[in-house]
Structure formats: C-alpha cells, structure tokens
Protein backbone atom coordinates (compact mmCIF):
# COMPACT_ATOMS: atom_id res chain seq x y z
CA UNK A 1 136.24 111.69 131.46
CA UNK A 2 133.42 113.05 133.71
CA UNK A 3 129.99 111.46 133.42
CA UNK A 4 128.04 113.62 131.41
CA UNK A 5 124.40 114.67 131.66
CA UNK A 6 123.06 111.55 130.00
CA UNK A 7 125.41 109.38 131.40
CA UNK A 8 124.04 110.34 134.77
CA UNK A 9 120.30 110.58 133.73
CA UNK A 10 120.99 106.49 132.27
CA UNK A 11 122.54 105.94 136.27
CA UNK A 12 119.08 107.57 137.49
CA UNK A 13 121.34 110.25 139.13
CA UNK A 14 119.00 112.98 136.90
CA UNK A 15 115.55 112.35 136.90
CA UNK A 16 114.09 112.41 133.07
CA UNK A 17 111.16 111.13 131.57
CA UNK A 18 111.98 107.75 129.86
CA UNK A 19 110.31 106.27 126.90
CA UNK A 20 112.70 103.52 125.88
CA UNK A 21 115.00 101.68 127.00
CA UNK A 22 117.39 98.27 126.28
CA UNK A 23 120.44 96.95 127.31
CA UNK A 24 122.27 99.28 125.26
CA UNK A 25 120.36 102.39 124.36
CA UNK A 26 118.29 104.82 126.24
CA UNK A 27 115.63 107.30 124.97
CA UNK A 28 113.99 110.37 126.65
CA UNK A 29 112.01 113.27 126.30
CA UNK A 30 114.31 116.52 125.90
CA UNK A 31 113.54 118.40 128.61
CA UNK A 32 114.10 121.64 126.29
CA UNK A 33 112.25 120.51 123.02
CA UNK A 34 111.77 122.11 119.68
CA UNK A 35 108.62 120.61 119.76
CA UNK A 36 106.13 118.35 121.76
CA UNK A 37 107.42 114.72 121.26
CA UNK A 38 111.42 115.54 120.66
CA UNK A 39 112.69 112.81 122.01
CA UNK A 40 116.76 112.35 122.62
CA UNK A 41 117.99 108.69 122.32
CA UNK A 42 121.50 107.77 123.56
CA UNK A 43 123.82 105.15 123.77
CA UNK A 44 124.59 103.59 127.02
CA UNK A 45 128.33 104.00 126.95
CA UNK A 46 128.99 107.71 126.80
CA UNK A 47 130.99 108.53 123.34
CA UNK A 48 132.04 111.88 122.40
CA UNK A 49 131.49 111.00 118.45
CA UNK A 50 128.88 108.68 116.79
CA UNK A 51 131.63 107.40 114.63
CA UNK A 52 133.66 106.11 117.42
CA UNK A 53 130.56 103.87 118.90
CA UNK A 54 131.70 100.18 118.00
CA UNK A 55 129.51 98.41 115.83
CA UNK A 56 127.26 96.81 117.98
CA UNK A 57 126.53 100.40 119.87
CA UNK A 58 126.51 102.26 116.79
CA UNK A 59 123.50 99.93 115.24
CA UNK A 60 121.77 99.42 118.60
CA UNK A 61 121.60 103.53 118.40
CA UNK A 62 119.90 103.29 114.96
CA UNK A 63 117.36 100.37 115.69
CA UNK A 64 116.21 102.49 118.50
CA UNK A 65 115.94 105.62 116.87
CA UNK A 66 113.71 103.74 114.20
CA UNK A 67 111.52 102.28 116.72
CA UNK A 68 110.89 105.08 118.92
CA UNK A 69 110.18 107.71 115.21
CA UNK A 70 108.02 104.83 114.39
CA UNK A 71 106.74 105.24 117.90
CA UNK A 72 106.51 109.25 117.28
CA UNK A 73 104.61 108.46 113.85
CA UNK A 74 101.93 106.10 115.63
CA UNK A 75 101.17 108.68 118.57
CA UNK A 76 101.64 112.32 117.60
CA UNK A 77 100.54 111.33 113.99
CA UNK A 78 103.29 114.19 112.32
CA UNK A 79 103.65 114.58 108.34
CA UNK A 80 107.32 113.78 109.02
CA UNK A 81 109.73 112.36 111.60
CA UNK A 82 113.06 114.55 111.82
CA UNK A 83 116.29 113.18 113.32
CA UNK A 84 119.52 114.75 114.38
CA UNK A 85 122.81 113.42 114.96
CA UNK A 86 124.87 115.67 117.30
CA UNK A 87 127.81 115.49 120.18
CA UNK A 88 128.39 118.64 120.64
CA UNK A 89 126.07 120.10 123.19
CA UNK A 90 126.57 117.31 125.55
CA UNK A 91 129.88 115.25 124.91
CA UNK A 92 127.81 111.91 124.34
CA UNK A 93 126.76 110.75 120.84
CA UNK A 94 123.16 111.28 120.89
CA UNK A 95 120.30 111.46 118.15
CA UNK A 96 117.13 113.95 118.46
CA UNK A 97 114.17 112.69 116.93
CA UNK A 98 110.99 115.52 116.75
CA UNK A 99 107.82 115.34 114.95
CA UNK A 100 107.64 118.06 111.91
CA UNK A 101 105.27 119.28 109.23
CA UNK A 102 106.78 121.61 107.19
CA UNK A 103 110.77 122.25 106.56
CA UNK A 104 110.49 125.46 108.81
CA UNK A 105 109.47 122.90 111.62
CA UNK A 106 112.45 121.04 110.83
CA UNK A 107 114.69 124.14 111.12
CA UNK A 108 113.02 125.44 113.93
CA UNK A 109 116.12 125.93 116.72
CA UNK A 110 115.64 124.94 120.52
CA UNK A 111 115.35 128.11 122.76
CA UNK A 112 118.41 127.62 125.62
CA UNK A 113 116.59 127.82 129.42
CA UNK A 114 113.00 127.70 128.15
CA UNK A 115 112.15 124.26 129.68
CA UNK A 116 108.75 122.18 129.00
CA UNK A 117 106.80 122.02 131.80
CA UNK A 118 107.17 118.66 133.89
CA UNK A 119 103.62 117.42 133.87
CA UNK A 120 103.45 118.17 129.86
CA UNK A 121 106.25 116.18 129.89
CA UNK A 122 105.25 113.47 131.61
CA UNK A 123 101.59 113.08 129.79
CA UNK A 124 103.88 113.22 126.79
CA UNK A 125 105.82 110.55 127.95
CA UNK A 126 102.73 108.24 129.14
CA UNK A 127 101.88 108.55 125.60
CA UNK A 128 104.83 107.61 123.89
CA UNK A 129 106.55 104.74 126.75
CA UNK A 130 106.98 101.58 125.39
C-alpha cells in the first residue's frame, strides 16, 4: 500500500501544523477545516479502518483525541467538542475533532479546495501545541 497523505505528513515529507504528538499518535490542524480549531488526529501506522487498529493503537487514538478536545475546550472555549471517525477520504483511520455551538455547527460540511490560510493556521496552532 502507498503511503498516504498522513502517513507522509507523520514522515515530515508534507509540511502540516502539529499540535500533538506521541509515540503512537499524531494530531494536526486540517488544513481544510469546518471550522477554526478542527484538528485531525491519526494513528502512526496507517490503517484503512479504525476497527482493524490493534488494541494498543486503537486506545492510543482515543486517549489522544480526549486530550487534544480537552485541549480544544481549554483554548477556543466552544459550547461543545465534536468528533468524527472516518477512513474514507484518506485511506488512514483518522478522527476530526472541531469546536461547535449549535447542531448546525456540527453538521456544517468542509468546502473541498477552500484551504485556511497558513499563518491562521499556524497562530491557531501556537495556541493549541502541547
């Protein structure tokens, strides 16, 4: 299987803007967010399906999505903290978490091509680093 986007973003073959990261899980900002703050964190080994991460990976994945929405809590200061599992865009298990107030926040789709601008991105990510 070829690398995929995330695998070579983790090999710092893509540049991104990192907030976490531990021996087995990686978070960044998405580059093409739903809203300020949606951060995408990813297992180190690339997996097609979250249900096919071994344990270890699979809870690694979830600790770090609860720290970095706790993170998202503590710095953006949103009602609510959404998270998404998905695969499907990229073929690597990944979870989007995004800030939300309202359910229409929560619904609110990503717009393909229309990328945040890289220094809002990277004052975002200053904020919420670890």
């Amino acid at each position: 299987m070829a690398d995929s986007i995330f695998t070579r973003i983790i090999k710092g073959e893509v540049p991104c803007h990192k907030v976490y990261e531990d021996e087995l899980t990686f978070a960044f900002l998405d580059v093409n967010p739903k809203v300020p703050g949606h951060i995408l964190v990813v297992p180190k080994k690339q997996i097609e399906f979250i249900w096919d991460l071994d344990d270890d990976d699979y809870t690694a994945l979830m600790h770090t999505a609860k720290r970095v929405g706790k993170k998202i809590r503590e710095v953006i200061n949103p009602k609510y903290v959404g998270m998404q599992v998905e695969g499907a865009a990229v073929p690597h298990a990944h979870i989007h978490l995004f800030p939300f107030n309202t359910p229409d926040e929560f619904h609110k789709r990503q717009i393909p091509g229309m990328q945040a601008p890289d220094e809002e991105l990277a004052e975002m990510a200053e904020k919420l680093a670890f």
